[in-house]
Protein backbone atom coordinates (compact mmCIF):
# COMPACT_ATOMS: atom_id res chain seq x y z
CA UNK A 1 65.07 182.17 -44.23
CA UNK A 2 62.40 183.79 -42.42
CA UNK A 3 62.30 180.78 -40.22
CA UNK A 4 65.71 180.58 -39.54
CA UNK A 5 65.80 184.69 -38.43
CA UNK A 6 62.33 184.44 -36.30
CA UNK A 7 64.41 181.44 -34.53
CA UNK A 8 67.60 183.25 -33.99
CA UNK A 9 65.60 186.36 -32.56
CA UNK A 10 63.13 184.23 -30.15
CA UNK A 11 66.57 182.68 -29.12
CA UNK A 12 67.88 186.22 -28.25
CA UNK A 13 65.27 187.33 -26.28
CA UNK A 14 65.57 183.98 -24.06
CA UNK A 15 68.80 184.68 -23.37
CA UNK A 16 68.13 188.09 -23.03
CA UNK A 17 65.77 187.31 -20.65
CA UNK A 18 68.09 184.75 -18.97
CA UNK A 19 71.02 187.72 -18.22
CA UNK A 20 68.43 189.93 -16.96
CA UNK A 21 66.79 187.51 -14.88
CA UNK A 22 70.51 186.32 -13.39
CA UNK A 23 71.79 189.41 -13.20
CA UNK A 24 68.98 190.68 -10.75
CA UNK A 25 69.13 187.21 -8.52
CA UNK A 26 72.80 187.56 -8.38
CA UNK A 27 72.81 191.03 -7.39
CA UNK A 28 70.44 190.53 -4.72
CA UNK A 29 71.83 187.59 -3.39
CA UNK A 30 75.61 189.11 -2.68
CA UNK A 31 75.88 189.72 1.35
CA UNK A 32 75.48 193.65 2.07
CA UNK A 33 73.47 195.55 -0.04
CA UNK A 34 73.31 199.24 -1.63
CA UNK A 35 73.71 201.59 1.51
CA UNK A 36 76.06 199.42 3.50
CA UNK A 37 79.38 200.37 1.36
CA UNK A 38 78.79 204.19 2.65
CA UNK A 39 78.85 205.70 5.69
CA UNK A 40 77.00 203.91 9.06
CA UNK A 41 73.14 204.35 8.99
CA UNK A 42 70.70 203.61 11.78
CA UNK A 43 68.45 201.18 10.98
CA UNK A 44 65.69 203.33 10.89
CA UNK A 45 67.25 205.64 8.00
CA UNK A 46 68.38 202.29 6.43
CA UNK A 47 64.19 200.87 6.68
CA UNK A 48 63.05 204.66 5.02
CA UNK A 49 65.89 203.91 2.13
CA UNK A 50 64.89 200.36 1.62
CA UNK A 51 61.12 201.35 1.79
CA UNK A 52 61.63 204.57 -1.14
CA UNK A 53 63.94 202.13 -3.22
CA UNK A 54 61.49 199.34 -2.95
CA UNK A 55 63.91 197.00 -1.63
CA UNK A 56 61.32 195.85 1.81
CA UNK A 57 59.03 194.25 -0.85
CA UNK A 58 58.97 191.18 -1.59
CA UNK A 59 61.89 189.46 -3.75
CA UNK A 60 59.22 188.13 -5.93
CA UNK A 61 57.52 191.44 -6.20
CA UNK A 62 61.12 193.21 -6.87
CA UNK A 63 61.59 191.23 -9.54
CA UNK A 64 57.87 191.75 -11.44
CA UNK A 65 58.62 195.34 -10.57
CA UNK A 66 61.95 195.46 -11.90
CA UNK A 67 61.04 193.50 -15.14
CA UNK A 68 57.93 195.74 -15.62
CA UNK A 69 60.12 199.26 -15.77
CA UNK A 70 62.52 197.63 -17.83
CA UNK A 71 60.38 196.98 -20.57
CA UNK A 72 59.54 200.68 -20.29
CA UNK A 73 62.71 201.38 -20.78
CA UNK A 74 62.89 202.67 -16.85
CA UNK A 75 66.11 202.03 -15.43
CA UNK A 76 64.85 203.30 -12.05
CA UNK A 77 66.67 205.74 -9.88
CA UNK A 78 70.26 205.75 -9.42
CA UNK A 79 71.58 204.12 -5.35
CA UNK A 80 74.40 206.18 -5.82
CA UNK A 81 73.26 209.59 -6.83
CA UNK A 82 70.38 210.82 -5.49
CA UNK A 83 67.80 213.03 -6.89
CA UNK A 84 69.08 211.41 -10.21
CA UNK A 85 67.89 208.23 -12.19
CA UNK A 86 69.68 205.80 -14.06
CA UNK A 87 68.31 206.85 -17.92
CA UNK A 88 69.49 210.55 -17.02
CA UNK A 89 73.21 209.09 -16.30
CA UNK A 90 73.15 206.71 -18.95
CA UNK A 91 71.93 210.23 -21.26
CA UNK A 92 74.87 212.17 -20.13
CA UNK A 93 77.41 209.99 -20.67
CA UNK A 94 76.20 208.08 -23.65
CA UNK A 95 77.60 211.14 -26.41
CA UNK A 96 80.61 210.54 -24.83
CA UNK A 97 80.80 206.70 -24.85
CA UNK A 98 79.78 206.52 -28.74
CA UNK A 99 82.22 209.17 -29.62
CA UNK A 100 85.34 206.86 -27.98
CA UNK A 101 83.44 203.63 -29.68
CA UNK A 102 83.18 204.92 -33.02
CA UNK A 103 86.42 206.47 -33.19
CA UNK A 104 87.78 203.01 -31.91
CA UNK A 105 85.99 201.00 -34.44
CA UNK A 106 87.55 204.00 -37.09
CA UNK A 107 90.96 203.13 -35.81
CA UNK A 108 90.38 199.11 -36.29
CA UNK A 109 88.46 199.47 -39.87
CA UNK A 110 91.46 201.76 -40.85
CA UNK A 111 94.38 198.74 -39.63
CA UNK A 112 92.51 195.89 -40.53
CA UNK A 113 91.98 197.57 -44.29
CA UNK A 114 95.51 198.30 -44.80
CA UNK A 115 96.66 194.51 -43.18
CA UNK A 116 94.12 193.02 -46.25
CA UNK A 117 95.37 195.38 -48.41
CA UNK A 118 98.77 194.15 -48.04
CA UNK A 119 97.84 190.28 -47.85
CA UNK A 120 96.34 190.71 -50.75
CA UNK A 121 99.23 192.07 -52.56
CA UNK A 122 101.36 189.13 -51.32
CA UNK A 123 98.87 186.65 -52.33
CA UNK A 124 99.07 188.00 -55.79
CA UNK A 125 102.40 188.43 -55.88
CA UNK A 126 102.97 184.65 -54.69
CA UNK A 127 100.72 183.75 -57.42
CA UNK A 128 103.91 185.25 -59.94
């Protein structure tokens, strides 16, 4: 059994690792890039964001970089709102988020009860 759940969990973290790793290369590889969706920049404004974002290094070095904060837990800082990083979003708006999950998974527990519930009293009353 032990073998079995030390199997399943070295098989997460490959695919873990495999999303992640995707996920970056696929993100980096779509034409445009993080600045070009907003207002026109000069190119010298768009060099001093690439440079404090990290994103004139190397794609190689991106990645280490990127895979190095994330196993820190460091989501980095947000593209979209400055002077703000991704772990303090996430923070805000995670109360939120597991207040509308758990009330949905309330809501399905509740139907999905009462459906077995009721199968179960047609099974048995089938039976005669």
């Amino acid at each position: 059994m032990l073998r079995f759940i030390t199997s399943r969990f070295l098989q997460s973290l490959l695919a873990l690792f495999l999303v992640i790793t995707a996920t970056f290369f696929m993100i980096r590889f779509v034409p445009g890039g993080p600045f070009t969706a907003e207002k026109a920049v000069t190119p010298e404004i768009l060099r001093n964001l690439e440079k404090h974002y990290g994103l004139d290094k190397p794609l190689w070095q991106q990645y280490l970089d990127y895979l190095g904060k994330l196993a820190h837990a460091d989501l980095g800082p947000s593209f979209k709102y400055p002077n703000r990083t991704v772990n303090e979003i996430i923070a805000d708006k995670l109360p939120v988020s597991a207040e509308l999950g758990g009330l949905a998974l309330a809501i399905v527990l509740n139907f999905y009860n009462n459906h077995a519930t009721i199968d179960v009293d047609r099974a048995d009353e089938l039976k005669g």
